[in-house]
N, C-alpha and C. Protein backbone atom coordinates (compact mmCIF):
# COMPACT_ATOMS: atom_id res chain seq x y z
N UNK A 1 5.48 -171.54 39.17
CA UNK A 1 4.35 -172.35 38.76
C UNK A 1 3.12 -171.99 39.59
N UNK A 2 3.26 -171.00 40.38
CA UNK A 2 2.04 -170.55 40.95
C UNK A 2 0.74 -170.10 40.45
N UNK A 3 0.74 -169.97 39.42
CA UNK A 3 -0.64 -170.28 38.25
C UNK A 3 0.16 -170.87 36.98
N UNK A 4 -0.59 -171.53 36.82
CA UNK A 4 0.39 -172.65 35.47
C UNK A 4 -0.37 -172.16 34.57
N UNK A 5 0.41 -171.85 33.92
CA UNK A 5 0.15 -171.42 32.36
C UNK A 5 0.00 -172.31 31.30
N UNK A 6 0.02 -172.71 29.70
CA UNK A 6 -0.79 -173.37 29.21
C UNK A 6 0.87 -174.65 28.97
N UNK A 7 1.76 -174.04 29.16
CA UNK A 7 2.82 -174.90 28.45
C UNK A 7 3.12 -175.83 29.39
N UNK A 8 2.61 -175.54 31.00
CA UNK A 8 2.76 -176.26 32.10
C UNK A 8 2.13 -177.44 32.34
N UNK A 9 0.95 -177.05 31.88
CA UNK A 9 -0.66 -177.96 32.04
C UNK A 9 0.16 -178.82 30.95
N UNK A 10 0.13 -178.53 29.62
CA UNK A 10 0.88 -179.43 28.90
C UNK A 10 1.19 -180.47 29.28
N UNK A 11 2.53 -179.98 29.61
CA UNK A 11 3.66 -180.71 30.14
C UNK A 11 3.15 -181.76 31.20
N UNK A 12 2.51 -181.38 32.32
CA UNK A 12 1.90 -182.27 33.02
C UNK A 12 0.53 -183.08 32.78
N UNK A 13 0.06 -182.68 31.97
CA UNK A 13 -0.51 -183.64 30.98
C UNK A 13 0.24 -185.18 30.08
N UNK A 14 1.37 -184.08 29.48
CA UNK A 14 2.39 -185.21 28.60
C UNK A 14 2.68 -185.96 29.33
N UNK A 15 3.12 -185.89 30.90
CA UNK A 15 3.60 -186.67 31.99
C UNK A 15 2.21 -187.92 32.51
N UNK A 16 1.59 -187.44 32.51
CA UNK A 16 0.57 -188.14 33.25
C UNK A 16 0.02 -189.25 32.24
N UNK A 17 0.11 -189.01 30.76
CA UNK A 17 -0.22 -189.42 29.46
C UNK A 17 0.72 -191.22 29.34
N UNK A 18 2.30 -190.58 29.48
CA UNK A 18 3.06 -191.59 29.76
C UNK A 18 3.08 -192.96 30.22
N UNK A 19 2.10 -192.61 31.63
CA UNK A 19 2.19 -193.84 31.90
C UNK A 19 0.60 -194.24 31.91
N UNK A 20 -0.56 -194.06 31.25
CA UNK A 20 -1.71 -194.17 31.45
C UNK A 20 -1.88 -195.74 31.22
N UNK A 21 -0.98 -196.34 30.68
CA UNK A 21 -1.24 -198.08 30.57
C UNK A 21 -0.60 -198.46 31.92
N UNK A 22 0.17 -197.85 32.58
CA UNK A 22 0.39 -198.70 34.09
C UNK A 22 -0.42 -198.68 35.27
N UNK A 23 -0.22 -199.62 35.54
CA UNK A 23 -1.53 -200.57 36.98
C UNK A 23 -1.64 -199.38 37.85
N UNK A 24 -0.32 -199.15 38.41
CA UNK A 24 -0.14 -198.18 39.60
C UNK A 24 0.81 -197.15 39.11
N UNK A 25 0.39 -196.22 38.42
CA UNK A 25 1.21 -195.07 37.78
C UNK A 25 1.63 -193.88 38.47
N UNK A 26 0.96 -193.52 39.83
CA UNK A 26 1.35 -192.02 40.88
C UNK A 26 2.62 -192.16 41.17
N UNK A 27 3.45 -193.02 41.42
CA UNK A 27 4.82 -192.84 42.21
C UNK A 27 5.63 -192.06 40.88
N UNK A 28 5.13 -192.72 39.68
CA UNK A 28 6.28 -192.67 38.58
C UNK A 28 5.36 -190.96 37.91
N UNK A 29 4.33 -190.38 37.87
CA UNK A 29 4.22 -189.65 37.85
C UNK A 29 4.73 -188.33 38.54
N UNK A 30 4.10 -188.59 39.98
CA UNK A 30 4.88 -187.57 40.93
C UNK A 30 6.20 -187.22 40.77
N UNK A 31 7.00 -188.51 40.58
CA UNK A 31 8.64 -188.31 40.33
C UNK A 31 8.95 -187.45 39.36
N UNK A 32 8.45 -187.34 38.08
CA UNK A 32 8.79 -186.81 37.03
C UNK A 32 8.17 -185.33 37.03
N UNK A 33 7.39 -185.51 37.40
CA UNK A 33 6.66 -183.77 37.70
C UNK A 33 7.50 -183.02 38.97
N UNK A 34 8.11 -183.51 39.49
CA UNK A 34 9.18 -183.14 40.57
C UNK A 34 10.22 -182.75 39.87
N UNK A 35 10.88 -183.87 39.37
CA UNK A 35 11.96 -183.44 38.26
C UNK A 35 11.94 -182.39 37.27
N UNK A 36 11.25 -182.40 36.83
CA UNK A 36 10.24 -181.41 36.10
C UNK A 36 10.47 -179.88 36.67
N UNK A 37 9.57 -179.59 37.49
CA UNK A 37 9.71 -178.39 38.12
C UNK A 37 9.78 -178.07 39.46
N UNK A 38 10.20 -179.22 40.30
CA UNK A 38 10.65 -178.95 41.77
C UNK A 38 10.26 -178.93 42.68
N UNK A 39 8.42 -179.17 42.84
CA UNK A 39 7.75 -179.48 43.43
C UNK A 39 6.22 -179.55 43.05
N UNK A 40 5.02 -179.98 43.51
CA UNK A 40 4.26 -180.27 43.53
C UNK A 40 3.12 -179.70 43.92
N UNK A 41 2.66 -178.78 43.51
CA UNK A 41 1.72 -177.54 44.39
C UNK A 41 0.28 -178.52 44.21
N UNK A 42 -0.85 -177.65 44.70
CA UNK A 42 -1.96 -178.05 44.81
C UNK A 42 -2.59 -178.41 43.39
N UNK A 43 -2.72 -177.49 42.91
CA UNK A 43 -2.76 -177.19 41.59
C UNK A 43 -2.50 -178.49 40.46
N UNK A 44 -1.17 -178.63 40.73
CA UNK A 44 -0.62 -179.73 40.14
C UNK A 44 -1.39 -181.10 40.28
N UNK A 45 -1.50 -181.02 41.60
CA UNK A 45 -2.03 -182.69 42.04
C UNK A 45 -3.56 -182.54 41.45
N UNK A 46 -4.19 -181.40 41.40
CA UNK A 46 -5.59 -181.49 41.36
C UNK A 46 -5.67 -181.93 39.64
N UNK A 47 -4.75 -181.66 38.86
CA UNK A 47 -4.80 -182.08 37.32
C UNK A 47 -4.32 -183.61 37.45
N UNK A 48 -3.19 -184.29 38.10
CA UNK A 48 -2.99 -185.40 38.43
C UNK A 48 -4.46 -186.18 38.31
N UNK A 49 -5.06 -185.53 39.82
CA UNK A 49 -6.44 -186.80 40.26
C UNK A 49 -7.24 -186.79 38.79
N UNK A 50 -7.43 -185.50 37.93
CA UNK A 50 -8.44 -185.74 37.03
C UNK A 50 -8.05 -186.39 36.09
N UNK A 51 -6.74 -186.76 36.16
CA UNK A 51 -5.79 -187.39 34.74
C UNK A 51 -5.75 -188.72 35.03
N UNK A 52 -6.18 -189.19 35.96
CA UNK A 52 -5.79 -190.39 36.82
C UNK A 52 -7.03 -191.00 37.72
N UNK A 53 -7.78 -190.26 38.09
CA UNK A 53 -9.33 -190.96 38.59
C UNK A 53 -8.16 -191.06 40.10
N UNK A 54 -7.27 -191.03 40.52
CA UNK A 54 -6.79 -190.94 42.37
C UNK A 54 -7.09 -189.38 42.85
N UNK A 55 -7.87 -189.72 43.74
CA UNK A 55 -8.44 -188.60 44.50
C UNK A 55 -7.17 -187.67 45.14
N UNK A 56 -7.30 -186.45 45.39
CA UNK A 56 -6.22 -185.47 45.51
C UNK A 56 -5.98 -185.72 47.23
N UNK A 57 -6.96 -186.15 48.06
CA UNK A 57 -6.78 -186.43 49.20
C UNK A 57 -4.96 -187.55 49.35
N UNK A 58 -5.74 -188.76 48.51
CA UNK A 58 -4.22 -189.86 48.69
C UNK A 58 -3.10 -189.08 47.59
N UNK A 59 -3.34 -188.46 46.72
CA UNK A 59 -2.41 -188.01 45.84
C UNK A 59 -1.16 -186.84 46.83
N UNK A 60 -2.43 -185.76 47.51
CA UNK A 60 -1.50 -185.48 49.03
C UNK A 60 -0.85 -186.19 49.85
N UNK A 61 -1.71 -187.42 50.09
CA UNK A 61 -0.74 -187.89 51.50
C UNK A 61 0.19 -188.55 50.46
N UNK A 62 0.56 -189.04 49.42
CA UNK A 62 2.09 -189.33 48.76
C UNK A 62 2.69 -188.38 49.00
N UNK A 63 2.45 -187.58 48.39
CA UNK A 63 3.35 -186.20 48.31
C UNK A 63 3.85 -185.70 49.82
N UNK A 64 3.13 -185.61 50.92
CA UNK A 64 3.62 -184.94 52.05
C UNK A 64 4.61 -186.23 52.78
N UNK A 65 4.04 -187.73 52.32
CA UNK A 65 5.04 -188.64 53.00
C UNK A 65 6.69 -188.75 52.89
N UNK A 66 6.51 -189.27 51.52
CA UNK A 66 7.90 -189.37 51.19
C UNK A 66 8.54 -188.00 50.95
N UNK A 67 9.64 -187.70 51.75
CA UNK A 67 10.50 -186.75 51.44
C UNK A 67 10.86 -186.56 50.54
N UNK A 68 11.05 -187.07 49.39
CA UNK A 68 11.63 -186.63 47.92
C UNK A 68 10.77 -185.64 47.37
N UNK A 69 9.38 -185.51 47.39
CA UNK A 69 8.63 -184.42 47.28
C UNK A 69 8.56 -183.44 48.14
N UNK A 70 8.03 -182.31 47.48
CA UNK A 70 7.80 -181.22 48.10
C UNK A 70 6.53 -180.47 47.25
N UNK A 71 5.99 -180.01 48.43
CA UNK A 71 4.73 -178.94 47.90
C UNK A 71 5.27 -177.56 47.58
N UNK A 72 6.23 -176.99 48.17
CA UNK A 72 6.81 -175.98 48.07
C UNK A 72 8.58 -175.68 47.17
N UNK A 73 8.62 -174.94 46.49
CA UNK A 73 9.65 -174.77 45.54
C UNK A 73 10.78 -175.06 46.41
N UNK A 74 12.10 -175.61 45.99
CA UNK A 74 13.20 -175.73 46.95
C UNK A 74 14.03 -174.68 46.32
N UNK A 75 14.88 -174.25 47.15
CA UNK A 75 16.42 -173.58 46.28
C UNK A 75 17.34 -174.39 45.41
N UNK A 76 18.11 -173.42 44.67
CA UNK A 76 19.16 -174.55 43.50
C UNK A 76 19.91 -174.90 44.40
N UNK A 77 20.15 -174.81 45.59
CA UNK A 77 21.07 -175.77 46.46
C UNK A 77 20.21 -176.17 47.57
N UNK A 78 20.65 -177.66 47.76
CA UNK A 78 19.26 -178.27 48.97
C UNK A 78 20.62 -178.76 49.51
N UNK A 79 20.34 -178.35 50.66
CA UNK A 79 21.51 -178.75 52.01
C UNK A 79 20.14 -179.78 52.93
N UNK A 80 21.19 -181.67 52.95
CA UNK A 80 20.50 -182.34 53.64
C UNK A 80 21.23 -182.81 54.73
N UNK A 81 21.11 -182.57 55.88
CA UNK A 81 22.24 -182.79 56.81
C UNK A 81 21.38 -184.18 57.30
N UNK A 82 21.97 -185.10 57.69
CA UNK A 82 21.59 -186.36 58.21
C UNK A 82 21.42 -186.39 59.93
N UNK A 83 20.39 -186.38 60.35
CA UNK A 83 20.20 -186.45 61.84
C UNK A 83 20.22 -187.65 62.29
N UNK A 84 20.49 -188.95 61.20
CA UNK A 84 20.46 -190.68 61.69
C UNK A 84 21.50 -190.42 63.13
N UNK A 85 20.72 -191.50 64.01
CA UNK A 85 21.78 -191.99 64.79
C UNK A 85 23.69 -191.83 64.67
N UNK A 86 24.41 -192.63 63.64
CA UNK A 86 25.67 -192.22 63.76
C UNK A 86 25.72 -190.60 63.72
N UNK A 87 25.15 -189.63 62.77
CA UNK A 87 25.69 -188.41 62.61
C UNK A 87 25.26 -187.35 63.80
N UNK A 88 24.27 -188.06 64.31
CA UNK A 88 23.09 -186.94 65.38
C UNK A 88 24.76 -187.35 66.48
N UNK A 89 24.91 -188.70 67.19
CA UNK A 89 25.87 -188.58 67.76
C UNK A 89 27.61 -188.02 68.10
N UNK A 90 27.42 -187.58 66.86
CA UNK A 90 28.76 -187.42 66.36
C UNK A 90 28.76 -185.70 65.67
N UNK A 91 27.52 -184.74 66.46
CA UNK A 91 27.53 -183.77 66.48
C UNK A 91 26.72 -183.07 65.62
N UNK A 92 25.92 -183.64 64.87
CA UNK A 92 25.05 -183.34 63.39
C UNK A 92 24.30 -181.99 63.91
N UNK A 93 23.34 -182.25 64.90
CA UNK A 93 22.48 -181.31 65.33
C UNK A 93 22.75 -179.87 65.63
N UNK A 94 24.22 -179.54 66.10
CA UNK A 94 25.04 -178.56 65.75
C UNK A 94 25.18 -177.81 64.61
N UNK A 95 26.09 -179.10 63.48
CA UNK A 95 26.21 -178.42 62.17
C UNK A 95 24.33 -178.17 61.67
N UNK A 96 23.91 -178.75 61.48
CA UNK A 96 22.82 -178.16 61.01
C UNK A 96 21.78 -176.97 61.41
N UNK A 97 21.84 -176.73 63.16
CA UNK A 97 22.51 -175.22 63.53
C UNK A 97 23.23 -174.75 62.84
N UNK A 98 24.26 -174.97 62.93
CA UNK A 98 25.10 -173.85 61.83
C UNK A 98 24.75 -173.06 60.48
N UNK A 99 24.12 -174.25 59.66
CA UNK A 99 23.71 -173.74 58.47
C UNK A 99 22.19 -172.74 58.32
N UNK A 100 21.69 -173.30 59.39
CA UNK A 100 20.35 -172.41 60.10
C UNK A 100 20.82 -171.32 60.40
N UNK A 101 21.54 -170.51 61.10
CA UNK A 101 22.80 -169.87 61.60
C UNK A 101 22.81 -168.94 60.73
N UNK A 102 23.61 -169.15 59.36
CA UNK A 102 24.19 -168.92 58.79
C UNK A 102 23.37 -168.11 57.34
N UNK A 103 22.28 -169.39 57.47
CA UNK A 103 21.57 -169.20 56.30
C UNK A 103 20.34 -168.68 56.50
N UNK A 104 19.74 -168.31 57.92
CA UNK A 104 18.79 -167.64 58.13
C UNK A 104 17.38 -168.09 58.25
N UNK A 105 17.31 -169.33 57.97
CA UNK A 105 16.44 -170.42 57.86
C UNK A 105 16.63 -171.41 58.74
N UNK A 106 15.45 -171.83 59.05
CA UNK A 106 15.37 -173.59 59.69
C UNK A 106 15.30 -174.39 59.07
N UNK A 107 15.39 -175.67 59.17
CA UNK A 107 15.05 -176.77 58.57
C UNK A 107 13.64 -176.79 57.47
N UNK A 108 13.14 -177.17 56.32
CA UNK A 108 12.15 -177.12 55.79
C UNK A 108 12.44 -175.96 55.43
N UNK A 109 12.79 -175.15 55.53
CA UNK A 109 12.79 -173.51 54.65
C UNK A 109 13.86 -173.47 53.48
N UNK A 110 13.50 -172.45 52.73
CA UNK A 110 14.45 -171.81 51.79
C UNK A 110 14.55 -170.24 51.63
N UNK A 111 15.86 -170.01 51.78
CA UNK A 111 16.13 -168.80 51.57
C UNK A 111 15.49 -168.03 50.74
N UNK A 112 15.23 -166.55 51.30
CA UNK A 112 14.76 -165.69 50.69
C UNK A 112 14.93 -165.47 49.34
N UNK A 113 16.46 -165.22 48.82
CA UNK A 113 17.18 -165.37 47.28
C UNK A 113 16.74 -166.73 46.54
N UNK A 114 16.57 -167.38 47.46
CA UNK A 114 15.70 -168.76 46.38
C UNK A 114 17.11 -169.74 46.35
N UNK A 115 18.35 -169.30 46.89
CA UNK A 115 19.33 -170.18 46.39
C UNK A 115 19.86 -171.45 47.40
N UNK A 116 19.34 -171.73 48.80
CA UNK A 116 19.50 -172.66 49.50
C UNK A 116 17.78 -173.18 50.06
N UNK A 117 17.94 -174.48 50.26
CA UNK A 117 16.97 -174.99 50.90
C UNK A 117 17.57 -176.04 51.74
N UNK A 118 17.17 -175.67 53.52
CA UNK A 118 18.12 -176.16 53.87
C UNK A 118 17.03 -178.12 54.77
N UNK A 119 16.93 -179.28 55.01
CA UNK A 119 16.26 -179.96 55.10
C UNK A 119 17.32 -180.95 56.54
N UNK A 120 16.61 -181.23 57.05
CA UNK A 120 16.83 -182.53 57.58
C UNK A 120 16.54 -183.51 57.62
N UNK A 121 17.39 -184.93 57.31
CA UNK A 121 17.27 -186.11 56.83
C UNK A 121 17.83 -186.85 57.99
N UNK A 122 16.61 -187.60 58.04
CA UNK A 122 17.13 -189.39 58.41
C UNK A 122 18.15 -190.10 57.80
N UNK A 123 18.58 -191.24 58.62
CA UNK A 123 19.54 -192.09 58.14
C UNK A 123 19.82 -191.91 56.43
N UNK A 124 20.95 -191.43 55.94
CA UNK A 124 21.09 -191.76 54.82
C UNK A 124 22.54 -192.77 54.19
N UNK A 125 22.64 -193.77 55.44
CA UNK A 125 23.05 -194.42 54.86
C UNK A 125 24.29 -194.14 54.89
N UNK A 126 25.56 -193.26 55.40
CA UNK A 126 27.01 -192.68 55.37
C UNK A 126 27.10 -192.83 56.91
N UNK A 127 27.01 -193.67 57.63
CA UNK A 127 27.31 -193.68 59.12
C UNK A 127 28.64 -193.65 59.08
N UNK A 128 29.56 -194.29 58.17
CA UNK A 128 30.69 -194.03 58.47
C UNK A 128 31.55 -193.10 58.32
N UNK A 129 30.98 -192.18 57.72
CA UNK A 129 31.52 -190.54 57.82
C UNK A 129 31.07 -189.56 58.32
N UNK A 130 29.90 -190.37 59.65
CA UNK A 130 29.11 -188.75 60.06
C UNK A 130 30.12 -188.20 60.61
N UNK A 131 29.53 -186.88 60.98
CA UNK A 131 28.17 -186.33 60.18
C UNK A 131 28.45 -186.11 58.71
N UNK A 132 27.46 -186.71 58.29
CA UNK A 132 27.23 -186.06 56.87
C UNK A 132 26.28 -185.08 56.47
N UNK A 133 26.54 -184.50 55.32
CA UNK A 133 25.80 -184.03 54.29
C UNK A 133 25.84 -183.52 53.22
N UNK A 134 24.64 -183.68 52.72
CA UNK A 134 24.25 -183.49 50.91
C UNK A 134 24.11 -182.59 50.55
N UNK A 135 24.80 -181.91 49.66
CA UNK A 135 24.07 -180.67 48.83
C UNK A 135 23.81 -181.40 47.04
N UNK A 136 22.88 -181.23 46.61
CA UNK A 136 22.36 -181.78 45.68
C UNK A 136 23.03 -182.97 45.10
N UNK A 137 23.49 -183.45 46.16
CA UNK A 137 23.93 -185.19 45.29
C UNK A 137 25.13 -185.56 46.03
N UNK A 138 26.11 -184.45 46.08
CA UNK A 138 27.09 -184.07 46.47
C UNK A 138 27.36 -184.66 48.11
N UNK A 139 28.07 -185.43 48.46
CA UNK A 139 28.25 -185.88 50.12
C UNK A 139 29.94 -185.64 50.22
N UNK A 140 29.28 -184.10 51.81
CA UNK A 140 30.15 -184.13 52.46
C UNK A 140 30.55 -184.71 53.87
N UNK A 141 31.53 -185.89 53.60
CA UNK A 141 31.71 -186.49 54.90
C UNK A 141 32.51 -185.81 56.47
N UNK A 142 31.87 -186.23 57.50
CA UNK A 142 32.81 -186.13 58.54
C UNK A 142 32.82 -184.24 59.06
N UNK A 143 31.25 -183.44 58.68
CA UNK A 143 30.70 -182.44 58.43
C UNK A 143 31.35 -181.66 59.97
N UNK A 144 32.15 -180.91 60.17
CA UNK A 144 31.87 -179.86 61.72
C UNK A 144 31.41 -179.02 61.99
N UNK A 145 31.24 -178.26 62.57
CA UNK A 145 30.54 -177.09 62.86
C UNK A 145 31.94 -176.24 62.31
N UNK A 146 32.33 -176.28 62.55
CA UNK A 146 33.89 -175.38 62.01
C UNK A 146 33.83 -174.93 60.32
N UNK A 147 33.27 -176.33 60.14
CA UNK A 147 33.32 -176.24 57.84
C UNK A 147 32.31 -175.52 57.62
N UNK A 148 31.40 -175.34 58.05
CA UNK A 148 29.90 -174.95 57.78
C UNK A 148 30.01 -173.94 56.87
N UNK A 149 30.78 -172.66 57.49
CA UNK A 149 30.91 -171.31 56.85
C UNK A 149 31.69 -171.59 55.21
N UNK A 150 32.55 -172.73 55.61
CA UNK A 150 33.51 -172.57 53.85
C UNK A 150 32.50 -173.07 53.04
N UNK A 151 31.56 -174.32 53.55
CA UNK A 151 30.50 -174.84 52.63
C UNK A 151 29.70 -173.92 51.88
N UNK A 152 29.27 -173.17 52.56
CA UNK A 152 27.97 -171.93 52.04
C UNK A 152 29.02 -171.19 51.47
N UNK A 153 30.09 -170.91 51.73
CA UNK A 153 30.35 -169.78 50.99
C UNK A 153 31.31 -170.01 49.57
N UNK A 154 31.60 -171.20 49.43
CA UNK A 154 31.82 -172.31 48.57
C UNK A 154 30.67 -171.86 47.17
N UNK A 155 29.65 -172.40 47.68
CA UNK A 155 28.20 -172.10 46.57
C UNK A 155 27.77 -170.74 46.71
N UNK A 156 28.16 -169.58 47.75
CA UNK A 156 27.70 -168.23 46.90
C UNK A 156 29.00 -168.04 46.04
N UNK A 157 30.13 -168.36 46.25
CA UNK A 157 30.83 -168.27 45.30
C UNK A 157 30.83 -168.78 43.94
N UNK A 158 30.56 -169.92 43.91
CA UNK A 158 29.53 -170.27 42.62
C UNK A 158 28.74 -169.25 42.27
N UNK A 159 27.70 -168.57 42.44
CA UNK A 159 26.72 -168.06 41.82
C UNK A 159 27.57 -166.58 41.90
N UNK A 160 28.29 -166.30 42.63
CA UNK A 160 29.23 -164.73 42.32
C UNK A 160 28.46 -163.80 43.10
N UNK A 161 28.01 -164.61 44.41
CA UNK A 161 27.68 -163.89 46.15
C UNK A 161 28.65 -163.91 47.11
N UNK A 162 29.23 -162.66 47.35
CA UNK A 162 30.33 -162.64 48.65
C UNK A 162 29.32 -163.66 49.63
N UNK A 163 30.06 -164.09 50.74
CA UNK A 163 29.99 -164.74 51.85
C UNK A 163 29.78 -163.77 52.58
């Protein structure tokens, strides 16, 4: 989506169109243009503010706050390892080393191939199986530094990438 072409604008048009009778319509916009195509470039937001009269300044600071967005494309697999309290204690900061490690990336990045994006998350709520983590929906509990390698190589096996 790095120059949007006419079927894009569309589309984010059709989106923005949707909710033009609601009071406060950006949350439910942003969401769907995420869903949509995976993140939120500049570009995007700047058709938002004109579709919407909200200036691209606050239309940014949504977007960079809440973690569910992103300005930048993610990979088809988003690895979220949980750094909350139970999992950070219980060794998190390690495994998510690991997958850094492994996957060549830090936190906030995505692989070169486009197929992992690897993130770190706050509390999500699984204290009782840290460490945890998410790959697109997916929670693996009770995470070690030991599993790390079968995880990744789990999903290049999916896509039909040796480990």
């Amino acid at each position: 989506m790095a120059k949007l072409n006419e079927k894009a604008v569309a589309t984010i048009l059709e989106i923005c169109g949707r909710y033009k009778d609601e009071k406060t319509p950006l949350m439910m916009i942003l969401s769907d243009i995420q869903n949509e195509y995976g993140y939120i470039p500049l570009e995007v937001q700047q058709i938002v503010s004109e579709q919407t009269g909200i200036s691209v300044a606050e239309i940014y600071g949504v977007v960079t706050f809440y973690s569910f967005f992103s300005l930048e494309p993610k990979g088809k697999y988003v690895i979220g390892c949980c750094l909350g309290t139970a999992c950070y204690v219980k060794g998190a900061q390690q495994v998510i080393d690991k997958f850094s490690e492994i996957l060549g990336i830090r936190p906030g990045q995505t692989s070169k191939d486009g197929m992992f994006t690897l993130d770190a998350l706050r509390c999500i709520g699984a204290c009782g199986i840290a460490p945890a983590v998410t790959i697109n929906g997916t929670v693996y509990p009770k995470v070690s530094v030991d599993k790390v390698p079968g995880i990744v190589a789990e999903y290049k096996a999916k896509e039909g990438v040796s480990a």
